[in-house]
PDB file of N, CA and C in Angstrom:
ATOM      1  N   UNK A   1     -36.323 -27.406   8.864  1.00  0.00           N
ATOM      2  CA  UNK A   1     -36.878 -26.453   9.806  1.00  0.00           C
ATOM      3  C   UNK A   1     -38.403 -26.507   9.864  1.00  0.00           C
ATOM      4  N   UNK A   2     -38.936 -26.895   8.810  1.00  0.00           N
ATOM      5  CA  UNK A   2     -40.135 -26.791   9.035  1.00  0.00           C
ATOM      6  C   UNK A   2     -41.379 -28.222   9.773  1.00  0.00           C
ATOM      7  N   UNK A   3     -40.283 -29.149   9.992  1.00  0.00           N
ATOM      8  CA  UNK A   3     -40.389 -30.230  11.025  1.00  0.00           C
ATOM      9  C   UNK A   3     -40.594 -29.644  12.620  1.00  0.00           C
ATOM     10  N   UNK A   4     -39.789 -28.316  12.487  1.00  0.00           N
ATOM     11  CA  UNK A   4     -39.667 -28.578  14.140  1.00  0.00           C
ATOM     12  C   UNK A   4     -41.026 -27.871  14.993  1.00  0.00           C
ATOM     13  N   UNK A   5     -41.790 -28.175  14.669  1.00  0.00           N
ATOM     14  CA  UNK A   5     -43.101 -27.822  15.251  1.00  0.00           C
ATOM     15  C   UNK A   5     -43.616 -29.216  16.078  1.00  0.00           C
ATOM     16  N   UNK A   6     -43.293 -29.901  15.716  1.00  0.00           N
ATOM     17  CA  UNK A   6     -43.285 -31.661  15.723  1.00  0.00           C
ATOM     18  C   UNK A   6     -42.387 -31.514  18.038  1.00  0.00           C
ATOM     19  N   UNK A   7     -41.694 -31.225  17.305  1.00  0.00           N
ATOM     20  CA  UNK A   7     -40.781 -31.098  18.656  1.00  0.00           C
ATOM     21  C   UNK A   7     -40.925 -30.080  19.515  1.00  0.00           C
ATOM     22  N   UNK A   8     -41.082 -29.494  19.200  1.00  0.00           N
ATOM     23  CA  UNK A   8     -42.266 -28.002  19.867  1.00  0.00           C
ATOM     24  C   UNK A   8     -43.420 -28.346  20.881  1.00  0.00           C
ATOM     25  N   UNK A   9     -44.191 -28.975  19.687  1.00  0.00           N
ATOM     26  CA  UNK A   9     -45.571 -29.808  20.527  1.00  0.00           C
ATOM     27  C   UNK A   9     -44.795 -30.923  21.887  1.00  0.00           C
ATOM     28  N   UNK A  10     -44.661 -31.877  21.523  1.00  0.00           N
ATOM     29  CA  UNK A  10     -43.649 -33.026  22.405  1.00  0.00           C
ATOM     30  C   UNK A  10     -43.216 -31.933  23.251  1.00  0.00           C
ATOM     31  N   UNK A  11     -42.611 -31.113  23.093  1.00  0.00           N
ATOM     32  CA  UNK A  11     -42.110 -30.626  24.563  1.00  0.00           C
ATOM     33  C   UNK A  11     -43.222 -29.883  25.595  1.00  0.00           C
ATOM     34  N   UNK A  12     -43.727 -29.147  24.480  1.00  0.00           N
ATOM     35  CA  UNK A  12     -45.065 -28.401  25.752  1.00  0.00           C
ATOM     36  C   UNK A  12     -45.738 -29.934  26.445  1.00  0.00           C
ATOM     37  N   UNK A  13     -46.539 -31.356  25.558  1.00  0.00           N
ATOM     38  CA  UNK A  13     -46.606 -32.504  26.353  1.00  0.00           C
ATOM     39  C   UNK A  13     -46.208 -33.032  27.108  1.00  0.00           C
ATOM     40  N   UNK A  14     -44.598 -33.189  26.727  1.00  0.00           N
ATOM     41  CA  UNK A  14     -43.991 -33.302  28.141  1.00  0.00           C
ATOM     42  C   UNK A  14     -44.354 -32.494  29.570  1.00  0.00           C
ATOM     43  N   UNK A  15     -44.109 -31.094  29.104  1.00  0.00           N
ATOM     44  CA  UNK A  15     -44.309 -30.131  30.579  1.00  0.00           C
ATOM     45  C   UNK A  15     -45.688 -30.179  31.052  1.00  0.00           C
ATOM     46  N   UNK A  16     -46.939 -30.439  30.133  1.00  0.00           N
ATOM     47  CA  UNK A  16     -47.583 -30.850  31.005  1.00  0.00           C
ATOM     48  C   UNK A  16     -48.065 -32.223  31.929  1.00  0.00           C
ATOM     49  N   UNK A  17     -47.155 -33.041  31.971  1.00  0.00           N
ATOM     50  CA  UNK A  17     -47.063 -34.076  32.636  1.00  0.00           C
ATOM     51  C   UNK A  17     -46.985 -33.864  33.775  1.00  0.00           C
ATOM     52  N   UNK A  18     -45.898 -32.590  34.328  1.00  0.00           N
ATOM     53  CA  UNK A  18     -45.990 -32.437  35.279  1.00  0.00           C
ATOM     54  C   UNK A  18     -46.631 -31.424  36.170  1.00  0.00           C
ATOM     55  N   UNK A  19     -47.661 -31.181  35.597  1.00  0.00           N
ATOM     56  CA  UNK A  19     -48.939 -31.435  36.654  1.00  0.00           C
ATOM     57  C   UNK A  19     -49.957 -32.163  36.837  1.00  0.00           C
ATOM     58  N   UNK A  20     -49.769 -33.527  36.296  1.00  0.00           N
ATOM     59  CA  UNK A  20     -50.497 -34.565  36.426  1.00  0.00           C
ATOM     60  C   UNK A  20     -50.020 -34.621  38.051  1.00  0.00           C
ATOM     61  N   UNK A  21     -51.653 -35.113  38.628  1.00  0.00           N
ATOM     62  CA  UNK A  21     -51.795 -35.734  40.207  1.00  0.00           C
ATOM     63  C   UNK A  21     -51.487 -36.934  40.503  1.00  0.00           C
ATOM     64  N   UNK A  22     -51.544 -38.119  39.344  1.00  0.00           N
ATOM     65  CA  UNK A  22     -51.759 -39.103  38.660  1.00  0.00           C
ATOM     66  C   UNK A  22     -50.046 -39.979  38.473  1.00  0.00           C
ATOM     67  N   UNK A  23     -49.523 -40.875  39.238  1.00  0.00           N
ATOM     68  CA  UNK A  23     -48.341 -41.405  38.231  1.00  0.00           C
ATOM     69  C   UNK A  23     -48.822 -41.894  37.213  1.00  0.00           C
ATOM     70  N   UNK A  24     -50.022 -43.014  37.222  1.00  0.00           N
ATOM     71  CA  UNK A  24     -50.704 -43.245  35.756  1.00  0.00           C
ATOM     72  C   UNK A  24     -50.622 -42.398  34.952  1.00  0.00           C
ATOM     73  N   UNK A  25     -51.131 -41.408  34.832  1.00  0.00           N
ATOM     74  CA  UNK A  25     -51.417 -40.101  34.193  1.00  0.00           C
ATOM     75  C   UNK A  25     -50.285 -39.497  33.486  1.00  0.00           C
ATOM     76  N   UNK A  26     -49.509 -39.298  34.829  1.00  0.00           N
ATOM     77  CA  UNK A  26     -47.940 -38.866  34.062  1.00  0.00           C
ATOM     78  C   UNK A  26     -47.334 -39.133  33.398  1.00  0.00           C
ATOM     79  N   UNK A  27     -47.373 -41.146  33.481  1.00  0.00           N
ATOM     80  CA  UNK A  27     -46.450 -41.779  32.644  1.00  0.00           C
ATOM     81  C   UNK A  27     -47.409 -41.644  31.204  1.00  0.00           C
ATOM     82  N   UNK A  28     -48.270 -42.018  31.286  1.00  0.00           N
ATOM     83  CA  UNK A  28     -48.994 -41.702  29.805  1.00  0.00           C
ATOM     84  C   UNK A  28     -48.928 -40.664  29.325  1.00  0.00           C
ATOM     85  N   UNK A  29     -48.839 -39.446  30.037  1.00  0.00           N
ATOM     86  CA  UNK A  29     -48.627 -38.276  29.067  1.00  0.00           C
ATOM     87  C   UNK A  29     -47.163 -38.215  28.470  1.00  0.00           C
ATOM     88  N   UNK A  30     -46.432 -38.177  29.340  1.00  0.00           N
ATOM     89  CA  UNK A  30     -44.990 -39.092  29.040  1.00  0.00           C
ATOM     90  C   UNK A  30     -44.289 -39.499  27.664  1.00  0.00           C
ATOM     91  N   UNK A  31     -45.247 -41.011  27.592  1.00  0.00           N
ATOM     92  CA  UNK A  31     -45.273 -41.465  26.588  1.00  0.00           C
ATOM     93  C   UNK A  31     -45.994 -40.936  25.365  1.00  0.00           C
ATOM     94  N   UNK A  32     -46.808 -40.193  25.499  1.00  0.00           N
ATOM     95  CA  UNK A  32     -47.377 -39.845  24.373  1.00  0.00           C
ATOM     96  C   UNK A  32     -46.506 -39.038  23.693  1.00  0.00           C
ATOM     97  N   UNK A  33     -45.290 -37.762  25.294  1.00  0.00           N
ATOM     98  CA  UNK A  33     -44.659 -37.066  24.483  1.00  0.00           C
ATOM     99  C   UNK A  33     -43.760 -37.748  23.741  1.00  0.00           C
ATOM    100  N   UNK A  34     -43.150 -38.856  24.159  1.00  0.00           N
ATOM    101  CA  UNK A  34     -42.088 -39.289  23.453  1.00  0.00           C
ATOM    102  C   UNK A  34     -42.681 -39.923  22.166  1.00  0.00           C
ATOM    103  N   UNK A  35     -43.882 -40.232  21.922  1.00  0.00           N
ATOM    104  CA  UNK A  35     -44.116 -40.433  20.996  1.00  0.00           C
ATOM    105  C   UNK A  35     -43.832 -39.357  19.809  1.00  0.00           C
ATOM    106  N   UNK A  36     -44.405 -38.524  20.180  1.00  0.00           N
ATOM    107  CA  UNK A  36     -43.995 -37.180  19.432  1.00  0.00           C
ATOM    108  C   UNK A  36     -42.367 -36.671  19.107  1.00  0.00           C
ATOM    109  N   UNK A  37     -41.691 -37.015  19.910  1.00  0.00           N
ATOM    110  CA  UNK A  37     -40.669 -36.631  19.937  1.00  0.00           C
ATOM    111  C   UNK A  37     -39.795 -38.182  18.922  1.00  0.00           C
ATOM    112  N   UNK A  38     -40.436 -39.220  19.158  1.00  0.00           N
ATOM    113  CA  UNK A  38     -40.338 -40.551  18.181  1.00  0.00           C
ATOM    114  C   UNK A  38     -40.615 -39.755  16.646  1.00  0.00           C
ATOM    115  N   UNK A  39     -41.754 -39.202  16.796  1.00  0.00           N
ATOM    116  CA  UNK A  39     -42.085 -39.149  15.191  1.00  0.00           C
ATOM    117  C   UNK A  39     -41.037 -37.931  14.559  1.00  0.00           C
ATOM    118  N   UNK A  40     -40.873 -37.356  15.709  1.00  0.00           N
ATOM    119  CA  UNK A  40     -40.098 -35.666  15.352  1.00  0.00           C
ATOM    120  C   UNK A  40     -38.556 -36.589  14.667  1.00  0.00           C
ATOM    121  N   UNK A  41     -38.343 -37.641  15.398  1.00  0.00           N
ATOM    122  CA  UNK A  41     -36.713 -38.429  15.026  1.00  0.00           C
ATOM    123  C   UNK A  41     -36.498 -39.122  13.957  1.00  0.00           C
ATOM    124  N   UNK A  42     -37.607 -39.437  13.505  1.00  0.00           N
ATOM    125  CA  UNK A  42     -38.394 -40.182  12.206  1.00  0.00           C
ATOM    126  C   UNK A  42     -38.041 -39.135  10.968  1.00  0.00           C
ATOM    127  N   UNK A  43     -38.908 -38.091  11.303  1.00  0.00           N
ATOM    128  CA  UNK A  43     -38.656 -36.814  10.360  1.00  0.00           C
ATOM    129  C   UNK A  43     -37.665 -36.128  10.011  1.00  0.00           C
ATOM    130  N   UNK A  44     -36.652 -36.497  11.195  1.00  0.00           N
ATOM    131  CA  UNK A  44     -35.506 -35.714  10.778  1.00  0.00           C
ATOM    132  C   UNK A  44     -34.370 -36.644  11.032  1.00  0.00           C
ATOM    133  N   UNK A  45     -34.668 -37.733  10.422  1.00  0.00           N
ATOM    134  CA  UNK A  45     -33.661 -39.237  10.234  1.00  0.00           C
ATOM    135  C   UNK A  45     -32.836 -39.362  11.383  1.00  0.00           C
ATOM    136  N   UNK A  46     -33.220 -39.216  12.726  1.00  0.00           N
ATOM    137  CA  UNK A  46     -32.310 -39.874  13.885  1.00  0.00           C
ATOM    138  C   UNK A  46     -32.628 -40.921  14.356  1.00  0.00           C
ATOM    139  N   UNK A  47     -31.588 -42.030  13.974  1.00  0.00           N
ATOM    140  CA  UNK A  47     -32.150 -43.113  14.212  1.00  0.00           C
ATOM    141  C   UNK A  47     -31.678 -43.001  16.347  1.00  0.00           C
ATOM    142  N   UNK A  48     -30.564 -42.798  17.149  1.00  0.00           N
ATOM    143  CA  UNK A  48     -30.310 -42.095  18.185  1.00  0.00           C
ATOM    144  C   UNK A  48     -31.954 -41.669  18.978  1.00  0.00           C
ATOM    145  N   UNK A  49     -32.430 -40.825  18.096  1.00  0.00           N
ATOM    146  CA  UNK A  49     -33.321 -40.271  18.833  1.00  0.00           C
ATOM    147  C   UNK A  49     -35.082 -41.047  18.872  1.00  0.00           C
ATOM    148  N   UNK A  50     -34.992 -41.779  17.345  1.00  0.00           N
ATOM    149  CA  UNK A  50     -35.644 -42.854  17.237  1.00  0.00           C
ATOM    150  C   UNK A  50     -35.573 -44.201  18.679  1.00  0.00           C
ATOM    151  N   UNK A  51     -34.980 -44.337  18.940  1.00  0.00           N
ATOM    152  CA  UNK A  51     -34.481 -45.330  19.333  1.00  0.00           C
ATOM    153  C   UNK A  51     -34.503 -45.302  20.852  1.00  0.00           C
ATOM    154  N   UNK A  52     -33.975 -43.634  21.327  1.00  0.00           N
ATOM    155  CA  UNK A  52     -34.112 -43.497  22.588  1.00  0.00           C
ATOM    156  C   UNK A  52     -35.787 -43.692  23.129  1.00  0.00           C
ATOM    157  N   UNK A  53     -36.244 -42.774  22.553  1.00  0.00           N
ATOM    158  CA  UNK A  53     -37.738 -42.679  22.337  1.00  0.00           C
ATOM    159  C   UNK A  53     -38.928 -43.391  22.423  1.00  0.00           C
ATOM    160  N   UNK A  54     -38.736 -44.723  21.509  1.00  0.00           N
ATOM    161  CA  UNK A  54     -39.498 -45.711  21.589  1.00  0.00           C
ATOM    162  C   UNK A  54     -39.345 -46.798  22.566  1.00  0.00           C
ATOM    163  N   UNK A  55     -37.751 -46.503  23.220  1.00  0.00           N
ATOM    164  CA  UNK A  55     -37.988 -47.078  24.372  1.00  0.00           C
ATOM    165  C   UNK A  55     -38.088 -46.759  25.644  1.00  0.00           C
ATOM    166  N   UNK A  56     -38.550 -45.132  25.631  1.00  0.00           N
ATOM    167  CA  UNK A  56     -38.949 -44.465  26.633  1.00  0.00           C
ATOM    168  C   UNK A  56     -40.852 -44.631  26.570  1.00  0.00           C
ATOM    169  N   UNK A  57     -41.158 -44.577  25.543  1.00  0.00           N
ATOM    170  CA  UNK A  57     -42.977 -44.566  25.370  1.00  0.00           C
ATOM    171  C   UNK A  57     -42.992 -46.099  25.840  1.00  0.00           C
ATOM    172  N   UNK A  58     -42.325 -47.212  25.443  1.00  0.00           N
ATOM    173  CA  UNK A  58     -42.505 -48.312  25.684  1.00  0.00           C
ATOM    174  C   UNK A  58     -42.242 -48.466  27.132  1.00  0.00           C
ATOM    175  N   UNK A  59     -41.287 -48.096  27.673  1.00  0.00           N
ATOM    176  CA  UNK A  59     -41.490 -48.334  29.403  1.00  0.00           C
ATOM    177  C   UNK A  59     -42.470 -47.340  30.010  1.00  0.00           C
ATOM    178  N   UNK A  60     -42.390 -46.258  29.858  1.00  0.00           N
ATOM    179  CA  UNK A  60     -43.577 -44.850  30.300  1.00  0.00           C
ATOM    180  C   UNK A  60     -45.187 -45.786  30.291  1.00  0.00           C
ATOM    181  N   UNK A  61     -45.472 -46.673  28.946  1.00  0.00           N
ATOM    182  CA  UNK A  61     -47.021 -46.931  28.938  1.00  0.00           C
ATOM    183  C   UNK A  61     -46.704 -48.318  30.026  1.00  0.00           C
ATOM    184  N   UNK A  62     -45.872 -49.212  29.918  1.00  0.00           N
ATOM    185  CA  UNK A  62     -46.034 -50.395  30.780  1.00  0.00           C
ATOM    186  C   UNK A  62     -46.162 -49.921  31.988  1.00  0.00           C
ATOM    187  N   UNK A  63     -45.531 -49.022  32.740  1.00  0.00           N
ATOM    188  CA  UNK A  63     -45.317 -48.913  34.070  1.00  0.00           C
ATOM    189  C   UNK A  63     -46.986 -47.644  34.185  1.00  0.00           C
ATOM    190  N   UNK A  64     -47.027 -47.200  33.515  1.00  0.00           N
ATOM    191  CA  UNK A  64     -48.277 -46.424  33.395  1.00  0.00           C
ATOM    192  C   UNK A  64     -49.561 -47.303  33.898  1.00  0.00           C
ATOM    193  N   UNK A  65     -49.162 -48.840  32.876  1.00  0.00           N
ATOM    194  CA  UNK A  65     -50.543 -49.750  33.363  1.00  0.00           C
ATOM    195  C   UNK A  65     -50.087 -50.641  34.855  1.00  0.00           C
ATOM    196  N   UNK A  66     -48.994 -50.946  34.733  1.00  0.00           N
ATOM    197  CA  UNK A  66     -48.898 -51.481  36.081  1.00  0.00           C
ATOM    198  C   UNK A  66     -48.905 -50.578  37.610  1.00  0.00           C
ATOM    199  N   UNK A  67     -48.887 -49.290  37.405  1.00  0.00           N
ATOM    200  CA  UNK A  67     -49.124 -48.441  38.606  1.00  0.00           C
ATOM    201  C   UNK A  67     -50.606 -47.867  38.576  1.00  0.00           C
ATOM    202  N   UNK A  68     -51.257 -47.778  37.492  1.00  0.00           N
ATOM    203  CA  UNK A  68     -52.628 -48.135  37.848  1.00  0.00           C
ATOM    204  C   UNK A  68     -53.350 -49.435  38.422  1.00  0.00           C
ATOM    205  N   UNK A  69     -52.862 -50.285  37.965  1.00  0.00           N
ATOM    206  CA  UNK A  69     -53.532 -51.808  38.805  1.00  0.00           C
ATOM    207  C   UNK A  69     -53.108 -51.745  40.039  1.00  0.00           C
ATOM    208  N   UNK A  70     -51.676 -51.403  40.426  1.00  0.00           N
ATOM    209  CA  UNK A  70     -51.638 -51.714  41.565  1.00  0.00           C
ATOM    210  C   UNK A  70     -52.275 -50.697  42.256  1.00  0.00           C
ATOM    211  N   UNK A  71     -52.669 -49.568  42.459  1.00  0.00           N
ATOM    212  CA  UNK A  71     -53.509 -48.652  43.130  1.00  0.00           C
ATOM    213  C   UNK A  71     -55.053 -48.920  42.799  1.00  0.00           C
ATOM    214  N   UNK A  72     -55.597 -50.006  42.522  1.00  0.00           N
ATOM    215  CA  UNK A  72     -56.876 -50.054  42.366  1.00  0.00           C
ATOM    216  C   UNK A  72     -56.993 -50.665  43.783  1.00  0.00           C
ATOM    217  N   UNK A  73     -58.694 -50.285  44.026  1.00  0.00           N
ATOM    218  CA  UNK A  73     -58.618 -50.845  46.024  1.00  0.00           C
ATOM    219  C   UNK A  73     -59.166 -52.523  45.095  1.00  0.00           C
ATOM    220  N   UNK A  74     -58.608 -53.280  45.855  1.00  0.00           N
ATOM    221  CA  UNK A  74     -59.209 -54.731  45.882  1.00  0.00           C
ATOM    222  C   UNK A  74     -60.381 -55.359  46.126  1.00  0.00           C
TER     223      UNK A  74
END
């Protein structure tokens, strides 16, 4: 119980994603939550939640950098 502050945080991160103006923005905040929510799965031995996680931060930051490049003016 005293982990779940871990998952607490990650979720308020998540919600503020969405008021990012930004898809860049969003997906990085995104990922950061799932990072959090990675470490929260870590802490409380889910490998499930481990697993979902790191491959949600891992697509959230790629598409994060590729929808910033492509909106840069040329």
């Amino acid at each position: 119980m005293k982990n779940d502050w871990i998952g607490w945080l990650a979720t308020a991160v998540f919600m503020t994603s969405y008021v990012s103006k930004s898809p860049a923005m969003l997906r990085r905040i995104q990922a950061l939550a799932s990072c959090l929510w990675l470490t929260y799965g870590i802490m409380i031995h889910s490998v499930p939640m481990i697993v979902a996680n790191a491959l949600v931060a891992a697509v959230a930051l790629y598409s994060s950098f590729n929808a910033a490049k492509s909106s840069r003016p040329v």
